[in-house]
Protein backbone atom coordinates (compact mmCIF):
# COMPACT_ATOMS: atom_id res chain seq x y z
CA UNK A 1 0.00 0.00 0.00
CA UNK A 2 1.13 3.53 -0.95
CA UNK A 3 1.61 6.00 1.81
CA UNK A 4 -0.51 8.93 1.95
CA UNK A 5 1.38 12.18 1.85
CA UNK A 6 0.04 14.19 3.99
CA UNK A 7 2.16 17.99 4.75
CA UNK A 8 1.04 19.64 7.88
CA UNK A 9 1.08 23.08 8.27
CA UNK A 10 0.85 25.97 11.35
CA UNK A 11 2.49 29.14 12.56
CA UNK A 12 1.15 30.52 15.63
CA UNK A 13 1.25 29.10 18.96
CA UNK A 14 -2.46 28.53 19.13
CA UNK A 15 -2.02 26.54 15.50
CA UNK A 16 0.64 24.59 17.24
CA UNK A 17 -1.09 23.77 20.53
CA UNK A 18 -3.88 22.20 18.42
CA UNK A 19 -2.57 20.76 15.44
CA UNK A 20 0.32 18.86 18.17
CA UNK A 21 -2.31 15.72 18.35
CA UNK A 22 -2.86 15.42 14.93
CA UNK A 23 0.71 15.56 14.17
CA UNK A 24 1.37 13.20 16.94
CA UNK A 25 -1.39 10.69 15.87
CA UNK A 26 -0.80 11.21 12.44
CA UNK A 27 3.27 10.01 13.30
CA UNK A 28 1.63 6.73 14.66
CA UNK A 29 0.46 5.58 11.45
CA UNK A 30 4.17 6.19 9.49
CA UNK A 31 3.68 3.10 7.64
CA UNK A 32 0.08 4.56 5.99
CA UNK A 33 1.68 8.28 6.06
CA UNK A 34 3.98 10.02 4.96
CA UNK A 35 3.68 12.99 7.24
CA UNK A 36 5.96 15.96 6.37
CA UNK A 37 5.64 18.98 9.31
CA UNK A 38 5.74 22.57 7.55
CA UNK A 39 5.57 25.58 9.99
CA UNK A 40 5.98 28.98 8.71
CA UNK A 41 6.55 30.71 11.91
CA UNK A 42 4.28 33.31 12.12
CA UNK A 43 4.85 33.55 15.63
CA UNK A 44 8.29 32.78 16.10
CA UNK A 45 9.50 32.75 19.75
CA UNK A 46 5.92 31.27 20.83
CA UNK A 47 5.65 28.71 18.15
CA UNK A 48 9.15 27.53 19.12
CA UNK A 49 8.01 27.20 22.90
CA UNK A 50 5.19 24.79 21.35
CA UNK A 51 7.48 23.11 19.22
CA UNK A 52 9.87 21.87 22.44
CA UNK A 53 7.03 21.33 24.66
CA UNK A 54 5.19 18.32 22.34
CA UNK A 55 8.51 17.61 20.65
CA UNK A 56 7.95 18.42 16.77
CA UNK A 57 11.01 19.18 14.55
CA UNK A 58 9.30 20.60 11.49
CA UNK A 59 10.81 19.13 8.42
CA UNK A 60 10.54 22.49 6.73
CA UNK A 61 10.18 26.24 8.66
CA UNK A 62 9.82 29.23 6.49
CA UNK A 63 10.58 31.31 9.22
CA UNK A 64 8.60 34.27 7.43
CA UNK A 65 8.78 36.77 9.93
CA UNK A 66 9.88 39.81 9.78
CA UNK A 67 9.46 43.30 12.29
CA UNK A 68 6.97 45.71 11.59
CA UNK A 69 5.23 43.29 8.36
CA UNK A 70 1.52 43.67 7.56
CA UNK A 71 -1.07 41.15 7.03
CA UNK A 72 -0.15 41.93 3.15
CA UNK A 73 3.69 41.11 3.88
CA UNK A 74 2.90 37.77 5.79
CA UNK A 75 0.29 36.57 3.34
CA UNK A 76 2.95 37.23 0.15
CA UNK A 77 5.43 35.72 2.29
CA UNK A 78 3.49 32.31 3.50
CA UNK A 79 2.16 32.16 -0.10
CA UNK A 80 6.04 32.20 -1.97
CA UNK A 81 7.19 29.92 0.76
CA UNK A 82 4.75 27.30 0.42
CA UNK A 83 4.01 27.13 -3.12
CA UNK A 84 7.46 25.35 -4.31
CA UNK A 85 7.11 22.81 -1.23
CA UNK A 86 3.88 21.75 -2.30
CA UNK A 87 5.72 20.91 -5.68
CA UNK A 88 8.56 19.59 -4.10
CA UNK A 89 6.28 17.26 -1.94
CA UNK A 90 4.02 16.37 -3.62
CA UNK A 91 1.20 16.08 -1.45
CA UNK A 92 -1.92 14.03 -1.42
CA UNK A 93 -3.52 15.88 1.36
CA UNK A 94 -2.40 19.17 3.15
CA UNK A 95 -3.82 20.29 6.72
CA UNK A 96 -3.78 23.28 8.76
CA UNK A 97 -6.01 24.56 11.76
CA UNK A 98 -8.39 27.32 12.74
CA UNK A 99 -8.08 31.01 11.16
CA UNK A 100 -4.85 32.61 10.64
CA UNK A 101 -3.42 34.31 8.34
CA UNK A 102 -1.17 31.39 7.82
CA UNK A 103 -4.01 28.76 7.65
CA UNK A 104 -5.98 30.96 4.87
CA UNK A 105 -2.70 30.74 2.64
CA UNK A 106 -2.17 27.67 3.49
CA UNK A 107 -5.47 26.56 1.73
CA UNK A 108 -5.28 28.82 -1.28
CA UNK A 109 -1.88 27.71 -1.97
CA UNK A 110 -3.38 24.00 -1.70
CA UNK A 111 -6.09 25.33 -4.15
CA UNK A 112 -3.25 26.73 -6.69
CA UNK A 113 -1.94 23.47 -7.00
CA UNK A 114 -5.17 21.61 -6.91
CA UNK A 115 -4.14 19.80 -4.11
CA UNK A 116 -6.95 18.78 -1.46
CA UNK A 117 -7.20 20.90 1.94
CA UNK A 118 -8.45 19.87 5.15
CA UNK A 119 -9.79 22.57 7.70
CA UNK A 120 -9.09 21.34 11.26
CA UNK A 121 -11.23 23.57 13.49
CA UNK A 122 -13.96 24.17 10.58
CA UNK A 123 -17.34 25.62 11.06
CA UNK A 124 -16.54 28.30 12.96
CA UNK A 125 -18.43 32.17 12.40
CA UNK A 126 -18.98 35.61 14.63
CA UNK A 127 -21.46 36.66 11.32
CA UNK A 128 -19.23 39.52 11.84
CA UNK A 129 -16.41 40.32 8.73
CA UNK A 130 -14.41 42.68 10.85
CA UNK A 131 -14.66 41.03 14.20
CA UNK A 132 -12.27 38.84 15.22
CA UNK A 133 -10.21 41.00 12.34
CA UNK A 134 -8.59 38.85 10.33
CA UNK A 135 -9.74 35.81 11.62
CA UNK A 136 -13.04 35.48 10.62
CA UNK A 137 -12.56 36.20 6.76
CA UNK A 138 -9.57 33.96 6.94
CA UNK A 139 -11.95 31.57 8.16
CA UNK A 140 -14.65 31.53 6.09
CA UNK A 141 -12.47 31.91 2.88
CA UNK A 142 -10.65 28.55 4.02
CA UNK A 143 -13.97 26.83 4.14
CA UNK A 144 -14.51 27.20 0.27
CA UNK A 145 -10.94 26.04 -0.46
CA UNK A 146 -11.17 22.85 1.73
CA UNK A 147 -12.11 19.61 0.63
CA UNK A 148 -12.11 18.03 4.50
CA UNK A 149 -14.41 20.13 6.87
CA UNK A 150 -13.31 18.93 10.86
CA UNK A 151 -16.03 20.68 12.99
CA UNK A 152 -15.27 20.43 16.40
CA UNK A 153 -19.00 20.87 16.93
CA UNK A 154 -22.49 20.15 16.35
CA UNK A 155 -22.34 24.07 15.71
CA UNK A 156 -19.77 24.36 13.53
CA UNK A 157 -21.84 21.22 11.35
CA UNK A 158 -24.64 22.99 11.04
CA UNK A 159 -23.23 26.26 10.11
CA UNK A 160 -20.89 24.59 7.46
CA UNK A 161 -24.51 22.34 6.20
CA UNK A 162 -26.11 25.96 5.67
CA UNK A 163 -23.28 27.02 3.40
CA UNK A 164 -24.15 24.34 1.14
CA UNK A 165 -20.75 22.41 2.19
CA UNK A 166 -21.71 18.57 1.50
CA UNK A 167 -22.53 16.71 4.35
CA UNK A 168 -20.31 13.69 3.18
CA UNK A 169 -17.14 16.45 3.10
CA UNK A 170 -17.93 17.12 6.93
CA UNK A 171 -16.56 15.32 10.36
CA UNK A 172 -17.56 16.37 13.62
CA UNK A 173 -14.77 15.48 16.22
CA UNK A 174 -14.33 17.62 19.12
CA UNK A 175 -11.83 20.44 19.24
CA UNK A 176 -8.30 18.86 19.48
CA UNK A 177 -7.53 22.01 22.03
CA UNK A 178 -9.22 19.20 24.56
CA UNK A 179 -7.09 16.90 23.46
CA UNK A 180 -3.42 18.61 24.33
CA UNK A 181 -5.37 20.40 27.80
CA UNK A 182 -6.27 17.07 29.17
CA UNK A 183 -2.98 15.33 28.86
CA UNK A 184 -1.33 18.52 30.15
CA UNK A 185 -3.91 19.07 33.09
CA UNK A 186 -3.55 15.76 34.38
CA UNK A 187 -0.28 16.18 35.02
CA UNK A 188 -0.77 18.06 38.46
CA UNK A 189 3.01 20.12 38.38
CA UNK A 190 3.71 23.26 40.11
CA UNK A 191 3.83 26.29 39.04
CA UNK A 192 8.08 26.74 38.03
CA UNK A 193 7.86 30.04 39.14
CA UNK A 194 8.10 30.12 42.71
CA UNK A 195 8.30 34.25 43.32
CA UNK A 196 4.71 34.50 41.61
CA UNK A 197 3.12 31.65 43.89
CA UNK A 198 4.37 33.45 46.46
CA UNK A 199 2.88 36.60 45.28
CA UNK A 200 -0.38 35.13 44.60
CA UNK A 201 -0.79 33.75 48.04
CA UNK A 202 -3.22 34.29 50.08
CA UNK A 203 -5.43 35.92 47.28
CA UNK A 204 -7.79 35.24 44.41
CA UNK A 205 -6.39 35.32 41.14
CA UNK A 206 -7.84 36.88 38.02
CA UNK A 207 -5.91 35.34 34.50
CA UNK A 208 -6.04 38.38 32.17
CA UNK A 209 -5.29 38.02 28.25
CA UNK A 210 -5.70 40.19 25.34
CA UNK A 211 -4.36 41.37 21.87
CA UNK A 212 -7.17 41.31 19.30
CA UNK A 213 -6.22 43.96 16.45
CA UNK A 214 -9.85 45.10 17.18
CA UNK A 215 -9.02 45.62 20.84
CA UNK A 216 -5.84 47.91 20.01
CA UNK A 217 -6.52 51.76 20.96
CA UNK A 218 -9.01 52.57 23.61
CA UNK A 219 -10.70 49.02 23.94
CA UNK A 220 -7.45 48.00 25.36
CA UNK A 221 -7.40 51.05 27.14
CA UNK A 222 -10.67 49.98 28.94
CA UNK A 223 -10.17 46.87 29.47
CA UNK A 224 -6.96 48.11 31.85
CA UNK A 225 -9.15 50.26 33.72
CA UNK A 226 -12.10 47.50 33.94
CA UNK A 227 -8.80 45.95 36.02
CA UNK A 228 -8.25 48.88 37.90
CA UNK A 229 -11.39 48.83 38.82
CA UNK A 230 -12.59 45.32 39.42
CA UNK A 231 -9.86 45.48 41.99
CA UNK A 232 -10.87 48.36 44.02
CA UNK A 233 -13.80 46.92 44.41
CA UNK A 234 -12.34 43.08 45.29
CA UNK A 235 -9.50 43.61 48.32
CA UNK A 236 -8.60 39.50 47.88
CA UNK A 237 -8.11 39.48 43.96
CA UNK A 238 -4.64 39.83 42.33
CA UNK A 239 -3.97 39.93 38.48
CA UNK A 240 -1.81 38.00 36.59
CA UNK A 241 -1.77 39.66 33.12
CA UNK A 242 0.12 37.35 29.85
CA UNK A 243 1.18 40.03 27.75
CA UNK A 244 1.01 39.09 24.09
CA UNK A 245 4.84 39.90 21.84
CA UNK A 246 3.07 42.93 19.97
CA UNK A 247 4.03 46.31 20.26
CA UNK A 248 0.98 47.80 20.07
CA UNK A 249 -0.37 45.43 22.60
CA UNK A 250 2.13 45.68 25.54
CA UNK A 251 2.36 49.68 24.79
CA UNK A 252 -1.42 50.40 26.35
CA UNK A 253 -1.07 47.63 29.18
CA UNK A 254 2.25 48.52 30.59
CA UNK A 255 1.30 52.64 30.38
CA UNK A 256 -1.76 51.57 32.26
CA UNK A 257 -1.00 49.05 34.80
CA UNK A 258 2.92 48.87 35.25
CA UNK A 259 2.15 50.96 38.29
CA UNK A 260 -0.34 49.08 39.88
CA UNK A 261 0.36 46.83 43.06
CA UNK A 262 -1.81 44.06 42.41
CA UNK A 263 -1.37 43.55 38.84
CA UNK A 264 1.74 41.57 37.79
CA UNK A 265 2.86 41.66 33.98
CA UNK A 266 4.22 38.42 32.71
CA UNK A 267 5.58 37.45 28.92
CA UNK A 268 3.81 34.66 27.78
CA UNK A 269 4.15 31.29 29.48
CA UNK A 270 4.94 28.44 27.71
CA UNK A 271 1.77 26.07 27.08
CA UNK A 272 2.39 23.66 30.16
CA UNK A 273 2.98 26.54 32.44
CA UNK A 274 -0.46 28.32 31.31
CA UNK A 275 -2.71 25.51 31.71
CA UNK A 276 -1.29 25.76 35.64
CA UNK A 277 -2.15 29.20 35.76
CA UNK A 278 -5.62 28.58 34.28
CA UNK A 279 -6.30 25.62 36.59
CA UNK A 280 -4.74 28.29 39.64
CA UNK A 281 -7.12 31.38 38.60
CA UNK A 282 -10.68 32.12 40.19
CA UNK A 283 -11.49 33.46 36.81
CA UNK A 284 -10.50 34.05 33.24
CA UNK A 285 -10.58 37.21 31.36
CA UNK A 286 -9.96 36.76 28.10
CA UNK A 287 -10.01 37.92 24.07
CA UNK A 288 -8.39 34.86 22.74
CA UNK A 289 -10.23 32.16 20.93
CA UNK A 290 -8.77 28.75 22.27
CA UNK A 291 -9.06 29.95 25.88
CA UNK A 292 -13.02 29.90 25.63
CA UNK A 293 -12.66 26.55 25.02
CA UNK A 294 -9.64 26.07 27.57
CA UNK A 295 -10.54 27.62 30.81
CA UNK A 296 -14.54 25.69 30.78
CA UNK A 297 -12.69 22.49 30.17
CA UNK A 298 -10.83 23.57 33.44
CA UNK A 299 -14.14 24.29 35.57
CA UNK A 300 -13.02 28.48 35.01
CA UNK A 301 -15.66 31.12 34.29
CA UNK A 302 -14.92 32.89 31.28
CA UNK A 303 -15.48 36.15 30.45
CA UNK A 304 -14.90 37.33 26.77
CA UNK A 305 -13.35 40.67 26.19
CA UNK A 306 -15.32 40.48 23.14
CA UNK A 307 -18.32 41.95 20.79
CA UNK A 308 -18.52 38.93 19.39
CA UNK A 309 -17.68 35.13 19.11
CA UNK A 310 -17.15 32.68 16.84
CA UNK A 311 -17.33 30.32 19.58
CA UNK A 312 -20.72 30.31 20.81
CA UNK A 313 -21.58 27.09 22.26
CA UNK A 314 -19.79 28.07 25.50
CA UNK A 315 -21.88 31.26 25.85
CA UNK A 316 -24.93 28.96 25.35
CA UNK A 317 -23.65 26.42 27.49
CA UNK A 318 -23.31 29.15 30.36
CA UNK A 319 -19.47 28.58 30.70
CA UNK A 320 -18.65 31.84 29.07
CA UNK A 321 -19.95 35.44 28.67
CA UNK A 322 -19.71 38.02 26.23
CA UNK A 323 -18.34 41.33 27.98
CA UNK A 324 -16.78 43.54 25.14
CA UNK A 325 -14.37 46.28 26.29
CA UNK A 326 -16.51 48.66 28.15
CA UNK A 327 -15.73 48.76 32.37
CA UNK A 328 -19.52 49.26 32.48
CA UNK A 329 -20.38 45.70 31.43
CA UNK A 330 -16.85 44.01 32.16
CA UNK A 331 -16.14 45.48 36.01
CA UNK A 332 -19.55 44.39 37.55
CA UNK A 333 -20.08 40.46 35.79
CA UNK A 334 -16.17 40.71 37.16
CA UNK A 335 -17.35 41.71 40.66
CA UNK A 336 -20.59 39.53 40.67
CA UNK A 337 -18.58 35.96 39.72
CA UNK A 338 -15.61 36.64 42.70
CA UNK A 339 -18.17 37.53 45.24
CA UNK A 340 -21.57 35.50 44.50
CA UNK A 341 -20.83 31.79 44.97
CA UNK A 342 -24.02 30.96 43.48
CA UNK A 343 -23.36 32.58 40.32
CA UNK A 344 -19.47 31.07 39.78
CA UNK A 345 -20.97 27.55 41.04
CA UNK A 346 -23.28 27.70 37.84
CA UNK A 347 -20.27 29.00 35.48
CA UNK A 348 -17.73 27.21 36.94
CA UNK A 349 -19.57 23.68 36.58
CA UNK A 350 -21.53 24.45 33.02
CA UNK A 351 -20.95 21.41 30.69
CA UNK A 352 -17.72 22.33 28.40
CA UNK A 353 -18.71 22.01 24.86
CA UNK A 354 -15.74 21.04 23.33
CA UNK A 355 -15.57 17.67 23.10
CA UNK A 356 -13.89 14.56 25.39
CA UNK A 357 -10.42 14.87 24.15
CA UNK A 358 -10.36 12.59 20.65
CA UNK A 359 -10.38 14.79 18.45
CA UNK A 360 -7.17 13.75 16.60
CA UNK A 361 -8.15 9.74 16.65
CA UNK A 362 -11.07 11.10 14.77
CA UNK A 363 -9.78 13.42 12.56
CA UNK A 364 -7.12 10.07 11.43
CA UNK A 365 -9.67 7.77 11.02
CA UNK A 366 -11.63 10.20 8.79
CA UNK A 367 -8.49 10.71 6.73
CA UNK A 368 -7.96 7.21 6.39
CA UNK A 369 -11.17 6.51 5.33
CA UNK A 370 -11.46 8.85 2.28
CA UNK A 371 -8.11 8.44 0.97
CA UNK A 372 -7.27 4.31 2.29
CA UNK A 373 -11.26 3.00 2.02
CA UNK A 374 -11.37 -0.52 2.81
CA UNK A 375 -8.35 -0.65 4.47
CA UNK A 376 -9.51 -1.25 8.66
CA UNK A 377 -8.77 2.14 10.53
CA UNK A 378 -7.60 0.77 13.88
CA UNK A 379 -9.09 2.35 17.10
């Protein structure tokens, strides 16, 4: 039997974090695959962390980045720098997750060279072009490239089925986020660092993230002083704040709460060492897309610094809540979940959505089943 050749591709830490099991189960199989591991490093120092952490040496790493580029400068980039390694490959089948800039190219240069695409983390929609910004165009233009649809939910299906996608195109398998956050939250380590336990003692801790472009400017602004405030107004809470890489992120946050006592500005953790500070916080405050799904899996209340989500089955599910960037709704939903115990009991034990953590074992046996049929897909 042939191998399937099969070239994986991600460049952002979140890409990484998810894509890990599929590579990983994927590797399994080397005598039905021929798995070739492309990243193009669209986040560079954060992807790296990612790539030590699961142990992936890409085969190929276009290492695109460059300071200051725009979205037009990393799309021209990821395009040139994937386009001859699809010829040189070869492959069969080419896969890449969620909505980055990096995953969009990654499909249209599959389409170029009439190569199939499958969309890991498919389905997803705000109904909102411009929010998340780029993400959901990226998103939905990947959709009508991809020849594989993964949903990781009965959501995502349905939203996919109303685009006209064909049903027989379509696999609904859990989010493989669930996946990686089980095997890492079982294993019940420490926190490494030891001068931030000790600063967090005694208290309640609030896990802060954001660096949506649409958050840049004044929403970022007010989300700092939503901080400022939800902690004048909670004398037990502390805030640990993961400040993204970008610029124009870390500008706002350190102007605004460098000075502040009870706020502590970290770079970003690697992977194993945020899942410990998730599984340490009271609550989550959050912009980013894979830790709506994180923190519920978790048993953590989220609450999105967001207008809008591509992600709601958590909302619906009562794990989550939509906040957007205004102190006014942010500061008392804040106050409310760290002081009634009723209200974080029903957040904090909402059914997470996402799946039961075999995603990638599903996602495998799909693959092998379109492009091996008849040969058994073991369990």
């Amino acid at each position: 039997m042939e191998r399937l050749r099969v070239m994986a591709v991600f460049g952002t830490r979140p890409e990484a974090v998810k894509m890990a099991p599929v590579v990983r189960e994927l590797a399994r199989f080397s005598d039905r695959v021929d798995l070739k591991v492309v990243v193009t490093g669209q986040h560079r120092e954060m992807l790296d962390q990612i790539l030590k952490a699961f142990q992936i040496t890409p085969d190929h790493d276009l290492d695109i980045m460059t300071p200051g580029q725009s979205l037009a400068d990393i799309t021209t980039r990821c395009l040139m720098g994937l386009d001859p390694l699809i010829v040189q490959l070869q492959p069969r089948l080419i896969l890449a997750q969620g909505d980055t800039t990096t995953t969009f190219v990654a499909s249209l240069a599959a389409f170029y060279r009439r190569v199939d695409f499958g969309h890991v983390e498919a389905g997803l929609r705000s109904d909102n072009r411009w929010e998340p910004f780029p993400e959901e165009m990226n998103r939905r233009m990947t959709s009508l490239a991809a020849a594989m649809h993964f949903a990781p939910t009965e959501q995502a299906e349905r939203r996919l089925l109303d685009e006209g996608v064909p049903a027989e195109d379509i696999w609904m398998t859990g989010n493989t986020v669930i996946d990686t956050l089980k095997e890492i939250a079982a294993k019940d380590d420490p926190l490494a660092d030891g001068d931030l336990v000790s600063w967090m003692a005694g208290s309640r801790m609030i896990l802060v993230t954001a660096h949506r472009r649409e958050n840049w400017g004044q929403p970022m602004r007010d989300i700092c002083i939503s901080i400022k405030q939800i902690l004048a107004l909670v004398p037990d809470a502390r805030v640990v704040f993961s400040m993204h890489k970008n610029p124009a992120v870390r500008e706002t946050i350190e102007s605004e709460l460098s000075s502040e006592d009870r706020v502590i500005l970290i770079e970003p953790p690697d992977y194993l060492e945020f899942v410990k500070l998730m599984k340490c916080a009271t609550i989550v405050l959050t912009d980013s897309g894979g830790v709506q799904e994180e923190a519920p899996a978790l048993g953590k209340p989220v609450l999105v610094l967001r207008n809008t989500t591509e992600r709601p089955e958590g909302v619906e599910a009562g794990s989550a809540k939509l906040v957007g960037t205004n102190p006014s709704e942010i500061v008392p939903e804040a106050v409310q979940l760290m002081e009634d115990v009723d209200v974080y009991t029903r957040m904090s034990q909402a059914r997470s959505p996402y799946g039961e953590g075999s995603a990638a074992r599903y996602i495998r046996k799909a693959i092998f089943q379109r492009y091996q049929p008849g040969v058994p897909a073991p369990d």
